[in-house]
PDB file of N, CA and C in Angstrom:
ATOM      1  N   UNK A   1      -0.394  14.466 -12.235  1.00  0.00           N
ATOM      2  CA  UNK A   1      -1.283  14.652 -11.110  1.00  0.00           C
ATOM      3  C   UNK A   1      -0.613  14.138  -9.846  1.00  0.00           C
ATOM      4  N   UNK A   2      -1.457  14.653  -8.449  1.00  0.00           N
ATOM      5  CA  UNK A   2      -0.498  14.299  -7.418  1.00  0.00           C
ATOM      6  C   UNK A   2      -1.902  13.518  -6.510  1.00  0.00           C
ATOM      7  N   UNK A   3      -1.680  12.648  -5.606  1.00  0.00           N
ATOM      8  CA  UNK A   3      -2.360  12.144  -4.944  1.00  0.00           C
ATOM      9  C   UNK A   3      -1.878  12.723  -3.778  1.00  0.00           C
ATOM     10  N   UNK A   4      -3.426  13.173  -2.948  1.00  0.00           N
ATOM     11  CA  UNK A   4      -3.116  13.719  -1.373  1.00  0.00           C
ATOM     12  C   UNK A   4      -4.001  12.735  -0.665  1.00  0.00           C
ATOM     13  N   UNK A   5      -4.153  11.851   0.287  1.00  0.00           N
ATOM     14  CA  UNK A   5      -4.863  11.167   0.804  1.00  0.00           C
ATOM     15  C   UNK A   5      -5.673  12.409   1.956  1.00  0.00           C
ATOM     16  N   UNK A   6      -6.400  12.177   2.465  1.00  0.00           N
ATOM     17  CA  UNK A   6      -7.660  12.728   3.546  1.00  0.00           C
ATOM     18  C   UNK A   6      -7.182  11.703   4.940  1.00  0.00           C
ATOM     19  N   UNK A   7      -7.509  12.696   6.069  1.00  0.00           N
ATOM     20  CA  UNK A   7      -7.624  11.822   7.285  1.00  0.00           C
ATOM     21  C   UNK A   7      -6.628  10.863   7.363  1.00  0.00           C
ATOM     22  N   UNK A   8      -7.326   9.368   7.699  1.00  0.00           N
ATOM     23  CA  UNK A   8      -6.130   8.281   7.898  1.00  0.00           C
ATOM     24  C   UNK A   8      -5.466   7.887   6.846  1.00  0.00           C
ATOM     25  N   UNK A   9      -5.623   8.206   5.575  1.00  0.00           N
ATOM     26  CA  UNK A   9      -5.799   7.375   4.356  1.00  0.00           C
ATOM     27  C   UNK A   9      -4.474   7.509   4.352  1.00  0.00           C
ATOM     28  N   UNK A  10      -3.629   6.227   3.281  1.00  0.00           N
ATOM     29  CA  UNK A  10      -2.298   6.005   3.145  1.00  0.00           C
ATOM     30  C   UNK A  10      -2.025   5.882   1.614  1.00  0.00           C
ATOM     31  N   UNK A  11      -1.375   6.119   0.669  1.00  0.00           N
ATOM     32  CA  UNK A  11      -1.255   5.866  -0.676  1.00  0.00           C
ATOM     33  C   UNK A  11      -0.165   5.188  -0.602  1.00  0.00           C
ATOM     34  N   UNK A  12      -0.381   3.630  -1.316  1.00  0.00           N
ATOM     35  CA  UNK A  12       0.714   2.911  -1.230  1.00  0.00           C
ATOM     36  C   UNK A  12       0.721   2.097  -3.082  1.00  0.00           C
ATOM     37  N   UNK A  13       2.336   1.770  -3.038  1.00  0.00           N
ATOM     38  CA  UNK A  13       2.458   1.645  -4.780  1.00  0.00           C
ATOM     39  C   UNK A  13       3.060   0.053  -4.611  1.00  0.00           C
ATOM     40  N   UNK A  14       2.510  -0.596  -4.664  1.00  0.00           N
ATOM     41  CA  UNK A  14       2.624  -2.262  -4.613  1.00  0.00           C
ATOM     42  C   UNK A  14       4.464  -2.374  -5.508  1.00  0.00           C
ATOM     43  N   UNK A  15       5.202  -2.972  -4.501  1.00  0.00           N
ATOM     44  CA  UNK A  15       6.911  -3.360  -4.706  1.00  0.00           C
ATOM     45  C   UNK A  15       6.843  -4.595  -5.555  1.00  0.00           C
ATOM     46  N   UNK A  16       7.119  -4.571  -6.935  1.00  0.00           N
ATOM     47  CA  UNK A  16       7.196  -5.695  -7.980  1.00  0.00           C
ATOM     48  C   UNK A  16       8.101  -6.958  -7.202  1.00  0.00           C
ATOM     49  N   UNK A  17       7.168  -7.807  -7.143  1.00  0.00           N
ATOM     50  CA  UNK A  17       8.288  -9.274  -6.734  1.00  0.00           C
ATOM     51  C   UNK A  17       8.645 -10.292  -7.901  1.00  0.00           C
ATOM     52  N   UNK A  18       9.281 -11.216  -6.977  1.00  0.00           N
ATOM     53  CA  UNK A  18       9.774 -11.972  -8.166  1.00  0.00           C
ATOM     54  C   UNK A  18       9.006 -12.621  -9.163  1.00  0.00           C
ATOM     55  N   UNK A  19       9.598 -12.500  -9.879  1.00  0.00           N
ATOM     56  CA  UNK A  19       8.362 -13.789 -11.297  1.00  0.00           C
ATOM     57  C   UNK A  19       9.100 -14.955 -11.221  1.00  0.00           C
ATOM     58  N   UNK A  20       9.903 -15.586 -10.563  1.00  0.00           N
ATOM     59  CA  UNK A  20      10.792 -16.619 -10.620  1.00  0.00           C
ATOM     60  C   UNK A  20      10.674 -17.066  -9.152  1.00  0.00           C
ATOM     61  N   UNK A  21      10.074 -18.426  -8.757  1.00  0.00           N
ATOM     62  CA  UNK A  21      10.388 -19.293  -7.655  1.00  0.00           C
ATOM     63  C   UNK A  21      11.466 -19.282  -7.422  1.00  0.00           C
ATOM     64  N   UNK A  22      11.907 -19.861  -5.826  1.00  0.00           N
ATOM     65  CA  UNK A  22      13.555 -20.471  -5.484  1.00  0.00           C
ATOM     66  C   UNK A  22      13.751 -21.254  -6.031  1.00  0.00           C
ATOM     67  N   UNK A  23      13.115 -22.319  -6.497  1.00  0.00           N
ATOM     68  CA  UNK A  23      13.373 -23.304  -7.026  1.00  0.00           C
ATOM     69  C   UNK A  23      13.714 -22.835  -8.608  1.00  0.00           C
ATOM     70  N   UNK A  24      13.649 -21.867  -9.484  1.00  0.00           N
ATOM     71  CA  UNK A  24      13.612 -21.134 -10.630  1.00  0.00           C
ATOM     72  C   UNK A  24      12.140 -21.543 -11.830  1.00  0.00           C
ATOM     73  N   UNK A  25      11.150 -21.705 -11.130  1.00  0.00           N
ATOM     74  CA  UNK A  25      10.196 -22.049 -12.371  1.00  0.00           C
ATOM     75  C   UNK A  25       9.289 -20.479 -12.357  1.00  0.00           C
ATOM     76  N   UNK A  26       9.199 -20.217 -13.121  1.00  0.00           N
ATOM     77  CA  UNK A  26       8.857 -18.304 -13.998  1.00  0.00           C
ATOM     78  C   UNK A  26       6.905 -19.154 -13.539  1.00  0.00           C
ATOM     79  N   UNK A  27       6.677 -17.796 -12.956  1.00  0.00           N
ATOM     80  CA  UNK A  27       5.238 -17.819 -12.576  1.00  0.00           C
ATOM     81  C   UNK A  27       4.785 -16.724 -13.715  1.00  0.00           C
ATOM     82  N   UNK A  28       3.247 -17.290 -14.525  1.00  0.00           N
ATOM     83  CA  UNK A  28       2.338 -16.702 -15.442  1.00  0.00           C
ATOM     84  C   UNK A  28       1.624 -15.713 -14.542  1.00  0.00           C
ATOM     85  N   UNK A  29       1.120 -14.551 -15.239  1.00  0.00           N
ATOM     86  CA  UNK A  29       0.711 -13.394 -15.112  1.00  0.00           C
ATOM     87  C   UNK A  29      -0.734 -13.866 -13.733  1.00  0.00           C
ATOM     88  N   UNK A  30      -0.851 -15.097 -14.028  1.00  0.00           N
ATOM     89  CA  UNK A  30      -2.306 -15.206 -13.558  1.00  0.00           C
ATOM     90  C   UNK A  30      -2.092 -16.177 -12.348  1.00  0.00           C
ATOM     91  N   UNK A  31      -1.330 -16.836 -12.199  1.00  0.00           N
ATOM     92  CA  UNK A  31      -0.441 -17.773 -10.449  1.00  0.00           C
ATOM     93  C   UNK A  31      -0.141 -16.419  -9.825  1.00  0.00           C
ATOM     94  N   UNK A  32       0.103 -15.170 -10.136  1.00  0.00           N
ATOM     95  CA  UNK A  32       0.701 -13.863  -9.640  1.00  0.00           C
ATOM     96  C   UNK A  32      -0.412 -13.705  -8.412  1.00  0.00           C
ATOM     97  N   UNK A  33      -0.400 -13.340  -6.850  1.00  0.00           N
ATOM     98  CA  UNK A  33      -1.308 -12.822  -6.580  1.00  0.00           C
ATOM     99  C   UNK A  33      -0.981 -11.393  -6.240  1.00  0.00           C
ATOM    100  N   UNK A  34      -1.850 -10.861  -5.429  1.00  0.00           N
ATOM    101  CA  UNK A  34      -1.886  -9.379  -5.230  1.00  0.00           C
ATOM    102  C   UNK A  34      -0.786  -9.336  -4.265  1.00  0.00           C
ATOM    103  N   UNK A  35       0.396  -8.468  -4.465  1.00  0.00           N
ATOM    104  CA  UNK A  35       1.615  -8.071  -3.743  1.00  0.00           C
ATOM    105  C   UNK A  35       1.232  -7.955  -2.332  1.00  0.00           C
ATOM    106  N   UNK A  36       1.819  -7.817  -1.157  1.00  0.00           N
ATOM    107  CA  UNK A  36       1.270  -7.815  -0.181  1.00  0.00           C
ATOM    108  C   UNK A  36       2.210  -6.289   0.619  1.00  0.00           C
ATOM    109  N   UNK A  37       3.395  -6.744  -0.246  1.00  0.00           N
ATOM    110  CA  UNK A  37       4.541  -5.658   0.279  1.00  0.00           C
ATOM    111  C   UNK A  37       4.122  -4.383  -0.784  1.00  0.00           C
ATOM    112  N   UNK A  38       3.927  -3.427  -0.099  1.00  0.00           N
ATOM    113  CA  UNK A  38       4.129  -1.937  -0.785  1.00  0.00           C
ATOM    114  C   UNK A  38       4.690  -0.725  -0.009  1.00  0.00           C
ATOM    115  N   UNK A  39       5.103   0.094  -0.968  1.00  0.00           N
ATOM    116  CA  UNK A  39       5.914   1.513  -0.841  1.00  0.00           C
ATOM    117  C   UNK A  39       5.223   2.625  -0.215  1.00  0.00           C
ATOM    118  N   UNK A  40       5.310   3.371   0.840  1.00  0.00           N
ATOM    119  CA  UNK A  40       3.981   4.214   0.984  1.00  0.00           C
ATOM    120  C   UNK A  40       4.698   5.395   0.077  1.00  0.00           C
ATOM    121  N   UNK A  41       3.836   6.255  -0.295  1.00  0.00           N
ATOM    122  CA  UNK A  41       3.753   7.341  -1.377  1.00  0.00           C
ATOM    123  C   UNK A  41       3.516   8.456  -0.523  1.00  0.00           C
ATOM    124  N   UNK A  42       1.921   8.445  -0.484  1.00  0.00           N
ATOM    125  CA  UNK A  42       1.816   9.785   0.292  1.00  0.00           C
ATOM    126  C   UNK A  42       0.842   9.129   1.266  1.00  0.00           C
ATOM    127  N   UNK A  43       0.766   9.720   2.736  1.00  0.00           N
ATOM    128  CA  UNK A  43       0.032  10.025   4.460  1.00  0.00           C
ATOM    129  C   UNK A  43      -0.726  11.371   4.152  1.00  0.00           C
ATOM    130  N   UNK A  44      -1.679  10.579   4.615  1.00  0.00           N
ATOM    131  CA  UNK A  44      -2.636  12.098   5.232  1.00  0.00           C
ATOM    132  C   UNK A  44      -2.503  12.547   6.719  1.00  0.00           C
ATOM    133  N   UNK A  45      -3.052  13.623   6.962  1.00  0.00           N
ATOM    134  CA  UNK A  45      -2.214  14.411   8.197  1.00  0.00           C
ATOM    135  C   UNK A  45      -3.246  13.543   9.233  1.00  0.00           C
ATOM    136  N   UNK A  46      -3.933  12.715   9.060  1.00  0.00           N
ATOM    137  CA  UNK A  46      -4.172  11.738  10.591  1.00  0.00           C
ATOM    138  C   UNK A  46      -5.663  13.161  10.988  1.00  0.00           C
ATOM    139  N   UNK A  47      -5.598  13.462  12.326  1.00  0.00           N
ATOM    140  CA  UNK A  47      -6.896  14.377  12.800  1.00  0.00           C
ATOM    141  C   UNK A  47      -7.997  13.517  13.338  1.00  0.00           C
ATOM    142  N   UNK A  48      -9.331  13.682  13.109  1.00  0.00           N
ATOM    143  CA  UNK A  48      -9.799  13.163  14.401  1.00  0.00           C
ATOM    144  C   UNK A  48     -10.897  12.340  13.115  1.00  0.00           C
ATOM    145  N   UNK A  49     -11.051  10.892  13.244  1.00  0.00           N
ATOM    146  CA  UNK A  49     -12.069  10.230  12.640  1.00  0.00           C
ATOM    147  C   UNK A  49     -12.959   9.329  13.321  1.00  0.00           C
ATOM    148  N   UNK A  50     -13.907   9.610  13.321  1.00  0.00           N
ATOM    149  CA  UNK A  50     -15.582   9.246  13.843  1.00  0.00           C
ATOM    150  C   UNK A  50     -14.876   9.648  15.825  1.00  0.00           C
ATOM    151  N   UNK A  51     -14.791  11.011  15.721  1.00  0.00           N
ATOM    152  CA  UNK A  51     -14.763  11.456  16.947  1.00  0.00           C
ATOM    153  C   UNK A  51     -13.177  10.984  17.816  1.00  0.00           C
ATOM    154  N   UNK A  52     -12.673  10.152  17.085  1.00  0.00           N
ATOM    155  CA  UNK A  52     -11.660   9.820  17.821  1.00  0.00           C
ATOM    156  C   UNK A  52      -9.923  10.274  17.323  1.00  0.00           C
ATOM    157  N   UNK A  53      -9.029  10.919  17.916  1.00  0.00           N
ATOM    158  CA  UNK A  53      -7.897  11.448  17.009  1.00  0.00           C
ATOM    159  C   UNK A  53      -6.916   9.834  16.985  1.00  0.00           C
ATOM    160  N   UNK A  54      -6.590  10.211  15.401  1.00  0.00           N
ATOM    161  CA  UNK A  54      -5.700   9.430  15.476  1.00  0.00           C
ATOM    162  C   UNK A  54      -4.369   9.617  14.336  1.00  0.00           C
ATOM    163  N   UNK A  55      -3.185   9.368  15.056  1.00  0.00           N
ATOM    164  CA  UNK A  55      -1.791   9.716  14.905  1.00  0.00           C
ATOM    165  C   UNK A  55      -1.753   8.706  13.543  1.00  0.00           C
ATOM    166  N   UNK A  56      -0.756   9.466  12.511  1.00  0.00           N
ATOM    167  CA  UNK A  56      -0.201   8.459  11.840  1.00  0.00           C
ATOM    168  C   UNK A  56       1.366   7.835  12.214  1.00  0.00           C
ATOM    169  N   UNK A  57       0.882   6.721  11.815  1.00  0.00           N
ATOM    170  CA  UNK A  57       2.395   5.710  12.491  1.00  0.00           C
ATOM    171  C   UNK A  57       3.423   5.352  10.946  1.00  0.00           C
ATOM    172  N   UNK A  58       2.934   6.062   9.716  1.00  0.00           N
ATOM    173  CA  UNK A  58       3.853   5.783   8.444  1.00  0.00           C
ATOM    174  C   UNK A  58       4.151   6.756   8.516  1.00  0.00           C
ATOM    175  N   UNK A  59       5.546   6.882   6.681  1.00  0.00           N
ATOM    176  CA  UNK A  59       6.169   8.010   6.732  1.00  0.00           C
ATOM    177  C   UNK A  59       6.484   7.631   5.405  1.00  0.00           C
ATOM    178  N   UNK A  60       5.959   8.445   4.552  1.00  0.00           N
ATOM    179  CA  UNK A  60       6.645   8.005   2.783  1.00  0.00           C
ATOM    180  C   UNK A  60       8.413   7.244   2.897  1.00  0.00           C
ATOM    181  N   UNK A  61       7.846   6.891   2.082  1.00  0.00           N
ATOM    182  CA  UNK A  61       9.136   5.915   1.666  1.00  0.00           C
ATOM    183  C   UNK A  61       9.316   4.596   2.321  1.00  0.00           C
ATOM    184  N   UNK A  62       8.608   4.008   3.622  1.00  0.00           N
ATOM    185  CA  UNK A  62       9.045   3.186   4.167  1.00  0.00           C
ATOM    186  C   UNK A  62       7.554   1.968   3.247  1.00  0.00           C
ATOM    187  N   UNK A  63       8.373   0.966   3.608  1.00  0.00           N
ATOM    188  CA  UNK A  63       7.608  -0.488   3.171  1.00  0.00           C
ATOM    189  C   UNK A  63       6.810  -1.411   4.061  1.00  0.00           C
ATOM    190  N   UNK A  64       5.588  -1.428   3.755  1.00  0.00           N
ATOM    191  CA  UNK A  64       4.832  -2.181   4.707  1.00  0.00           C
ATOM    192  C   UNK A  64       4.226  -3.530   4.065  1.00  0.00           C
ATOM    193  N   UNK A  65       3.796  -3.739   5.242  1.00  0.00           N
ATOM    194  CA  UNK A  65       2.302  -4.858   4.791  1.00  0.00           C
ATOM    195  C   UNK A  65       1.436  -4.511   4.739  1.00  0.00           C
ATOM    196  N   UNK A  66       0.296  -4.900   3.845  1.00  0.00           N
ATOM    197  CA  UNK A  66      -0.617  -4.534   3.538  1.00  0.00           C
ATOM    198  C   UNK A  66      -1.878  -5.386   3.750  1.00  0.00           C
ATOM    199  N   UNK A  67      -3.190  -5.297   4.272  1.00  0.00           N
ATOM    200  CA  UNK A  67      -4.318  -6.507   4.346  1.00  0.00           C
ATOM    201  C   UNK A  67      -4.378  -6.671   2.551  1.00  0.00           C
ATOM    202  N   UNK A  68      -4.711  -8.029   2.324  1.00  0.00           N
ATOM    203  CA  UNK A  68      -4.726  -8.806   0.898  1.00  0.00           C
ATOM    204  C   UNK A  68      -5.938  -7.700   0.021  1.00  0.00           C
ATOM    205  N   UNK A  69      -7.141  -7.791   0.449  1.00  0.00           N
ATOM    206  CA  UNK A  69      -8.004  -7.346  -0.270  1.00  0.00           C
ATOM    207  C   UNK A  69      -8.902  -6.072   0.563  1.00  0.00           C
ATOM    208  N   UNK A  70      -7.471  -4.959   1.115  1.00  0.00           N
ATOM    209  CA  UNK A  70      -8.100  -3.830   1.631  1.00  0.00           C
ATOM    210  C   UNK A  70      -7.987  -2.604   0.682  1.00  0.00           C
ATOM    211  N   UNK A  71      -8.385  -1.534   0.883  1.00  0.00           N
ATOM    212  CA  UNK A  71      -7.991  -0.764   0.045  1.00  0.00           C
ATOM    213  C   UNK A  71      -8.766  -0.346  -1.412  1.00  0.00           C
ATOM    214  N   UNK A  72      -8.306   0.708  -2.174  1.00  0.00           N
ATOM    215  CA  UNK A  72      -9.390   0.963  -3.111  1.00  0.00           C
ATOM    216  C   UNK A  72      -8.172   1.429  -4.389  1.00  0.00           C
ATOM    217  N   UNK A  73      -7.898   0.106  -5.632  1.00  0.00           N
ATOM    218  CA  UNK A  73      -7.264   0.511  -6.635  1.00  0.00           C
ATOM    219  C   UNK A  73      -7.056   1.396  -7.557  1.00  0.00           C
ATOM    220  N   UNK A  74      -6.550   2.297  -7.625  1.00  0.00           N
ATOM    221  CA  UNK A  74      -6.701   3.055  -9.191  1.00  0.00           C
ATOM    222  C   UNK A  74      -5.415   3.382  -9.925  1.00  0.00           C
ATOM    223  N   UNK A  75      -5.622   3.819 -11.121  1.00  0.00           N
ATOM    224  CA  UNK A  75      -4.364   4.047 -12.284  1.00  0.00           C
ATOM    225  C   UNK A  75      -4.084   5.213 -12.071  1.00  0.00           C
ATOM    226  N   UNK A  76      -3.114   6.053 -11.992  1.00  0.00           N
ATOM    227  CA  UNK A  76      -2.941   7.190 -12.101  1.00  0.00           C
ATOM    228  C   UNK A  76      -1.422   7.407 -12.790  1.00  0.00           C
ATOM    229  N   UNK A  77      -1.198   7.812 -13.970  1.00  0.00           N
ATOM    230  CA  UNK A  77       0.276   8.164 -15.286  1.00  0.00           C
ATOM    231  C   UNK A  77       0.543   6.695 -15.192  1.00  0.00           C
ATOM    232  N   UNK A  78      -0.191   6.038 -15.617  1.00  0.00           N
ATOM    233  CA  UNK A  78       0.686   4.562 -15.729  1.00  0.00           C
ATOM    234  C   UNK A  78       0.722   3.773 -14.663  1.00  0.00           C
ATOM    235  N   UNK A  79       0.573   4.219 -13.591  1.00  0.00           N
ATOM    236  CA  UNK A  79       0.848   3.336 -12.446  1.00  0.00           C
ATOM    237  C   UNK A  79      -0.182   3.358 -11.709  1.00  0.00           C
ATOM    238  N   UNK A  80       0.353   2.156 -11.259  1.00  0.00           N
ATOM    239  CA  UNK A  80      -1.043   1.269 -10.113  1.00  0.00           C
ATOM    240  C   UNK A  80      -0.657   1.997  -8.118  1.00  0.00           C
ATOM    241  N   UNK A  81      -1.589   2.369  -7.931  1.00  0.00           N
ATOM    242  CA  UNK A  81      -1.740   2.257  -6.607  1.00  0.00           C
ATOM    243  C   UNK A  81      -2.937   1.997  -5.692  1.00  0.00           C
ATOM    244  N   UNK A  82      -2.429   2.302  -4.513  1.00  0.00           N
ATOM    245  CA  UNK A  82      -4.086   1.531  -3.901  1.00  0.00           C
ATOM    246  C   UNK A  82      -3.689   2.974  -2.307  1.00  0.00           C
ATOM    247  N   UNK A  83      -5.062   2.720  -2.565  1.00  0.00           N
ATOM    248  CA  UNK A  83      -5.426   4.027  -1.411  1.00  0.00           C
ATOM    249  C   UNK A  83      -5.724   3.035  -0.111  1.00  0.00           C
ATOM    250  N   UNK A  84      -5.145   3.194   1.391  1.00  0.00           N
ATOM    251  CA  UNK A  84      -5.635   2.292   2.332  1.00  0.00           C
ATOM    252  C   UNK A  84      -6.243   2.932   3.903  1.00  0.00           C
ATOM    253  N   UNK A  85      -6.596   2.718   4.640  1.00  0.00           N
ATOM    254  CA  UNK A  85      -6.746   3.012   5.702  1.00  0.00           C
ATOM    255  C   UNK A  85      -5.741   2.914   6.471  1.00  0.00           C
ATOM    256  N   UNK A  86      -5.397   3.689   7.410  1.00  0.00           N
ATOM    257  CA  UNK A  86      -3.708   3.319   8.048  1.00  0.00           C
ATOM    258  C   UNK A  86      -4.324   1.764   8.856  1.00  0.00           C
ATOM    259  N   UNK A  87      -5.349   1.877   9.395  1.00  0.00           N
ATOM    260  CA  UNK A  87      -5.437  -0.077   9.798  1.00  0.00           C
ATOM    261  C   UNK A  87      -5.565  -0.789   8.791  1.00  0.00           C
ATOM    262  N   UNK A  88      -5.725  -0.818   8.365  1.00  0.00           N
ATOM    263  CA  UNK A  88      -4.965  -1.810   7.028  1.00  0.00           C
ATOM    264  C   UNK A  88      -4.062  -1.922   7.030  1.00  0.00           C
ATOM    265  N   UNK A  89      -3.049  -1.512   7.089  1.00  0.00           N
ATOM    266  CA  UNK A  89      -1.495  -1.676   7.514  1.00  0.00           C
ATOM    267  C   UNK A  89      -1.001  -2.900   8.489  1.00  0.00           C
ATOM    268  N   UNK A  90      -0.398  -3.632   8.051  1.00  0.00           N
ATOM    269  CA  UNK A  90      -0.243  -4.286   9.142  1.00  0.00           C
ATOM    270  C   UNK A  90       0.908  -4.307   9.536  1.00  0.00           C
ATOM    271  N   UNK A  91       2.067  -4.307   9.130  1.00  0.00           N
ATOM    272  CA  UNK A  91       3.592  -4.188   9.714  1.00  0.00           C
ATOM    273  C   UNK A  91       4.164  -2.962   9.079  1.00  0.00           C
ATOM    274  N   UNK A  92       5.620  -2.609   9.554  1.00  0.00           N
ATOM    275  CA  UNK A  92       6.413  -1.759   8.774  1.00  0.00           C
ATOM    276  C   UNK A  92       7.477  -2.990   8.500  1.00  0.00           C
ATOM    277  N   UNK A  93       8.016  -3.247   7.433  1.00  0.00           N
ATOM    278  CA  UNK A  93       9.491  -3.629   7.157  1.00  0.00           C
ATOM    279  C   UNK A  93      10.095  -3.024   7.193  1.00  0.00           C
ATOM    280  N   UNK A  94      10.933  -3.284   7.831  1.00  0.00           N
ATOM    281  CA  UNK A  94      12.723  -2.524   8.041  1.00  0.00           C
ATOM    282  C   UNK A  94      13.844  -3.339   7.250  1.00  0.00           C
TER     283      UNK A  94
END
Protein backbone atom coordinates (compact mmCIF):
# COMPACT_ATOMS: atom_id res chain seq x y z
CA UNK A 1 0.00 0.00 0.00
CA UNK A 2 1.03 3.60 -0.58
CA UNK A 3 0.31 6.52 1.70
CA UNK A 4 -0.85 9.92 0.00
CA UNK A 5 -1.31 12.58 2.65
CA UNK A 6 -4.37 15.38 1.89
CA UNK A 7 -3.80 19.18 2.09
CA UNK A 8 -0.98 20.08 4.62
CA UNK A 9 -0.48 16.67 5.88
CA UNK A 10 3.22 15.27 5.94
CA UNK A 11 4.05 11.41 6.27
CA UNK A 12 7.02 11.04 8.27
CA UNK A 13 8.96 7.51 9.30
CA UNK A 14 10.69 8.16 12.75
CA UNK A 15 15.05 7.76 12.08
CA UNK A 16 16.10 4.80 14.61
CA UNK A 17 18.60 6.37 17.22
CA UNK A 18 20.98 5.15 19.32
CA UNK A 19 20.28 2.44 22.02
CA UNK A 20 23.67 3.22 23.52
CA UNK A 21 24.52 6.53 25.63
CA UNK A 22 27.99 8.48 25.11
CA UNK A 23 28.89 7.34 27.99
CA UNK A 24 28.07 3.49 26.51
CA UNK A 25 25.23 2.25 28.96
CA UNK A 26 22.42 0.31 26.35
CA UNK A 27 18.99 2.03 27.10
CA UNK A 28 15.75 -0.63 27.68
CA UNK A 29 12.95 -0.55 25.27
CA UNK A 30 10.99 1.53 27.84
CA UNK A 31 13.88 4.73 28.94
CA UNK A 32 13.38 4.90 24.82
CA UNK A 33 11.27 8.00 24.17
CA UNK A 34 9.41 8.95 21.06
CA UNK A 35 12.15 9.88 18.27
CA UNK A 36 11.90 13.39 17.60
CA UNK A 37 14.04 13.22 14.29
CA UNK A 38 12.11 11.74 11.25
CA UNK A 39 12.35 11.05 7.44
CA UNK A 40 9.58 12.71 5.45
CA UNK A 41 8.00 10.00 3.09
CA UNK A 42 5.32 11.54 1.36
CA UNK A 43 3.79 15.81 1.18
CA UNK A 44 0.55 16.58 0.22
CA UNK A 45 0.14 19.17 -2.52
CA UNK A 46 -0.46 22.08 0.29
CA UNK A 47 -3.91 24.21 -1.39
CA UNK A 48 -6.00 26.25 0.59
CA UNK A 49 -6.97 25.14 4.42
CA UNK A 50 -9.73 26.82 6.49
CA UNK A 51 -9.73 29.51 3.67
CA UNK A 52 -6.20 30.25 3.80
CA UNK A 53 -3.45 28.84 0.98
CA UNK A 54 -0.70 27.35 2.19
CA UNK A 55 2.73 26.34 0.49
CA UNK A 56 4.55 23.31 1.50
CA UNK A 57 8.06 24.03 2.87
CA UNK A 58 9.18 19.87 2.88
CA UNK A 59 10.32 17.65 0.23
CA UNK A 60 10.57 13.71 0.69
CA UNK A 61 13.64 12.61 1.78
CA UNK A 62 14.77 15.43 3.89
CA UNK A 63 14.89 15.08 7.94
CA UNK A 64 13.11 17.11 10.32
CA UNK A 65 11.88 17.80 13.72
CA UNK A 66 9.02 16.84 14.77
CA UNK A 67 6.48 18.28 17.88
CA UNK A 68 6.87 15.22 20.67
CA UNK A 69 3.23 14.23 20.82
CA UNK A 70 1.81 15.67 17.37
CA UNK A 71 0.60 13.70 14.80
CA UNK A 72 -1.52 10.51 14.29
CA UNK A 73 0.44 6.87 14.44
CA UNK A 74 -0.19 3.96 12.32
CA UNK A 75 1.41 0.53 11.00
CA UNK A 76 1.45 0.16 7.57
CA UNK A 77 3.85 -3.45 5.94
CA UNK A 78 5.66 -3.47 9.11
CA UNK A 79 6.45 -0.09 9.63
CA UNK A 80 5.66 2.68 11.87
CA UNK A 81 4.79 6.08 10.69
CA UNK A 82 3.06 9.09 11.83
CA UNK A 83 0.95 11.37 9.69
CA UNK A 84 1.63 15.31 10.74
CA UNK A 85 0.48 18.66 9.99
CA UNK A 86 3.24 20.61 8.14
CA UNK A 87 3.11 22.95 11.61
CA UNK A 88 4.11 20.39 13.45
CA UNK A 89 7.25 20.48 11.89
CA UNK A 90 9.53 22.29 13.50
CA UNK A 91 13.02 22.43 11.82
CA UNK A 92 14.57 20.89 8.66
CA UNK A 93 18.07 19.21 9.41
CA UNK A 94 20.61 19.60 7.00
Amino acid sequence: MKLIPLADRVVVKPVEVEETTKSGIILSAAAKEKPAFSEVVAVGPGGYVDGEKVEMNVAVGQKVIISKYAGTEIKLDDENYTIVKQSDILAVVE
